[in-house]
C-alpha atoms as a PDB file:
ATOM      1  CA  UNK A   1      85.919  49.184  11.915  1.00  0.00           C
ATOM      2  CA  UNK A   2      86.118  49.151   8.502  1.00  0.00           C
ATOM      3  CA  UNK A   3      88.935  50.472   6.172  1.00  0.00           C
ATOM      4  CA  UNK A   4      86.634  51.163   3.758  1.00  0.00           C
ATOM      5  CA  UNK A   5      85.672  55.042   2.661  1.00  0.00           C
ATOM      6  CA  UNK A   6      82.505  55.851   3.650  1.00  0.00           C
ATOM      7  CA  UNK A   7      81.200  58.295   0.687  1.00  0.00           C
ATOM      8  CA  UNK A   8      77.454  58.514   1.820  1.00  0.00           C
ATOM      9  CA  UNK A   9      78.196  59.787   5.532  1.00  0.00           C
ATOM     10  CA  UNK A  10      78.246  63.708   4.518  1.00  0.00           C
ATOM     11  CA  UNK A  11      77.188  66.947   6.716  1.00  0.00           C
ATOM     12  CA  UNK A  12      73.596  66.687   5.132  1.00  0.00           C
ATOM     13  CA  UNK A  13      73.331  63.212   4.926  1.00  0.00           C
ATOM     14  CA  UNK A  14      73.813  63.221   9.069  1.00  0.00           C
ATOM     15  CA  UNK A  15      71.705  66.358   9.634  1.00  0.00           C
ATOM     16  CA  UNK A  16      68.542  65.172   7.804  1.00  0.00           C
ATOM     17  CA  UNK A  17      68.960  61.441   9.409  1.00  0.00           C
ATOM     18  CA  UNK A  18      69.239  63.272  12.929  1.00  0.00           C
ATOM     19  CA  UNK A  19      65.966  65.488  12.400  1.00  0.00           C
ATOM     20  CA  UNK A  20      64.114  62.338  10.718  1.00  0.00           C
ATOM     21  CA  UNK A  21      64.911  60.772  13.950  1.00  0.00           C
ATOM     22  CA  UNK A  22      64.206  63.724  16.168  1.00  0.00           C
ATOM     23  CA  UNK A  23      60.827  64.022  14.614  1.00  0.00           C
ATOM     24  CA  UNK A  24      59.702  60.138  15.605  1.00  0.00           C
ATOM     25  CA  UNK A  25      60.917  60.290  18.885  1.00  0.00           C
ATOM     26  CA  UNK A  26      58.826  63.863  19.142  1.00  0.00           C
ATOM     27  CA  UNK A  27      55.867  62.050  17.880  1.00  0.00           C
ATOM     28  CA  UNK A  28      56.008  59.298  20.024  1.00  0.00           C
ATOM     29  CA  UNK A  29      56.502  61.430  23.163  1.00  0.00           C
ATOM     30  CA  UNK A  30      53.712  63.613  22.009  1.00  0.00           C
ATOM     31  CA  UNK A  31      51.215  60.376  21.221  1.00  0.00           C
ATOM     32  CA  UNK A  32      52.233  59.291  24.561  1.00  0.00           C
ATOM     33  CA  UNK A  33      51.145  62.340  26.478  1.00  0.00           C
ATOM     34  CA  UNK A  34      47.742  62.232  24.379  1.00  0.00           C
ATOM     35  CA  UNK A  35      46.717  58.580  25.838  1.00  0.00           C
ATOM     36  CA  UNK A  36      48.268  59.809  28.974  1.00  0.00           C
ATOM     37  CA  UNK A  37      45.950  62.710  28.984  1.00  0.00           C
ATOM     38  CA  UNK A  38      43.086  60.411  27.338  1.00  0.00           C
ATOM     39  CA  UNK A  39      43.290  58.169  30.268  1.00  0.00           C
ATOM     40  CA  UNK A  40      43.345  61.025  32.886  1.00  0.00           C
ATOM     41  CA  UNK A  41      40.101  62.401  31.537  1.00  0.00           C
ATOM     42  CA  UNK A  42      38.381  58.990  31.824  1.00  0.00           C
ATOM     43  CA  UNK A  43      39.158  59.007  35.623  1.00  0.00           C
ATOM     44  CA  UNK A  44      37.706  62.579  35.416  1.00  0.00           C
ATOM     45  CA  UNK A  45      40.624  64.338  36.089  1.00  0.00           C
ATOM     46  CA  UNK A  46      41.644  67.457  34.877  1.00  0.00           C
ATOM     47  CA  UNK A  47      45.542  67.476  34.428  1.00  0.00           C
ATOM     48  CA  UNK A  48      48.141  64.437  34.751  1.00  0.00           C
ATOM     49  CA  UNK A  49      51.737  64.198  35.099  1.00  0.00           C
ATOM     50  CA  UNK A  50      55.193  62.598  33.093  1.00  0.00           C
ATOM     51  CA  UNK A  51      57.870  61.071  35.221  1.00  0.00           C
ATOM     52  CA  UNK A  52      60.048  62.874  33.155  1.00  0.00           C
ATOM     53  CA  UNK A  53      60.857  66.155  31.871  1.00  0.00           C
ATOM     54  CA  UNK A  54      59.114  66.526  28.297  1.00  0.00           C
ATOM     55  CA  UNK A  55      61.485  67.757  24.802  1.00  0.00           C
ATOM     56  CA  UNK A  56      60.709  71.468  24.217  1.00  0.00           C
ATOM     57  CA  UNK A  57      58.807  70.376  20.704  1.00  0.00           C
ATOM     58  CA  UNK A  58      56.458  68.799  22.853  1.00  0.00           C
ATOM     59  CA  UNK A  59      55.410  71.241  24.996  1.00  0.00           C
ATOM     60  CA  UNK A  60      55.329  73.519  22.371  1.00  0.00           C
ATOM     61  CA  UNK A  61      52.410  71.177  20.511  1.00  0.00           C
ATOM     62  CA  UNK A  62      50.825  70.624  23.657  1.00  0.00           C
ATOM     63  CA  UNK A  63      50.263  74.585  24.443  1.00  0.00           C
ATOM     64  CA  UNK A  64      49.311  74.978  20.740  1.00  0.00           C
ATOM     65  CA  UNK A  65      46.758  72.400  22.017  1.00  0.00           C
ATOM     66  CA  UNK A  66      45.582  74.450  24.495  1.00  0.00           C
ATOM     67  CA  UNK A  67      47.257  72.880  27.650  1.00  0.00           C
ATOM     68  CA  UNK A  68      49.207  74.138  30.241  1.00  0.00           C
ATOM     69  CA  UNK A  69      52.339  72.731  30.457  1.00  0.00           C
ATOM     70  CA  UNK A  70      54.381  73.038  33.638  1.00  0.00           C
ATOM     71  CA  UNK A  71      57.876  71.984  34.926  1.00  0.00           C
ATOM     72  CA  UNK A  72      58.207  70.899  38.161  1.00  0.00           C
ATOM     73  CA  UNK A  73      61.954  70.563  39.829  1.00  0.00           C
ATOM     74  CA  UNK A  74      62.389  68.161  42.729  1.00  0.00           C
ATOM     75  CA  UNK A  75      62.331  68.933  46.370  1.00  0.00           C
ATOM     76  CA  UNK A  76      65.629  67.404  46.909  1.00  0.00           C
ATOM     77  CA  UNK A  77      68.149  65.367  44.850  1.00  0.00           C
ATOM     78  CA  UNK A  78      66.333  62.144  45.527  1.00  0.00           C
ATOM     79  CA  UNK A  79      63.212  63.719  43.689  1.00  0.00           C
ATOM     80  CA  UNK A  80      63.486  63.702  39.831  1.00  0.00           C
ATOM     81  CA  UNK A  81      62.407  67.012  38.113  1.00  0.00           C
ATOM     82  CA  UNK A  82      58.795  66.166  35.910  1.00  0.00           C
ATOM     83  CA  UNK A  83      56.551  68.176  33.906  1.00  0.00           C
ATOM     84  CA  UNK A  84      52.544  68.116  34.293  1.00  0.00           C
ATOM     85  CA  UNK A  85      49.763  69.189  31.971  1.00  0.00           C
ATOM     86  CA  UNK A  86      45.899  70.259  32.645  1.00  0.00           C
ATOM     87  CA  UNK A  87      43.085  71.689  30.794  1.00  0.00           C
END
């Protein structure tokens, strides 16, 4: 660690680098879901599922998209909760 002041690390300096980096990590979990979703339809499917739970911002684009977005807990504690989408 440096002894050196650090006069660029300020409250607004740390809140717009956090939302800059909120907002790609949004996009890439939304583009993800679209070639997820892409790919689904291809196999003529008509929903698909993330082994993961997805950020609210997501699901909030996706259902402004016009899917249905639902959350899915785990039977047990061996089963991780996920979330799946259909149209």
């Amino acid at each position: 660690m440096s002894d050196k002041i650090r006069p660029d690390v300020t409250a607004d300096w740390a809140r717009k680098t956090s939302q800059e980096i909120l907002s790609e990590k949004i996009k890439k979990e939304i583009n993800y879901c679209l070639d997820t979703i892409v790919m689904a339809v291809k196999r003529n499917e008509l929903s698909c599922s993330f082994n993961t739970t997805l950020d609210k911002l997501t699901i909030k684009d996706l259902e402004n998209r016009g899917f249905k977005v639902d959350y899915h807990s785990g039977y047990d504690v061996r089963e991780p909760a996920y979330h799946s989408v259909s149209w």
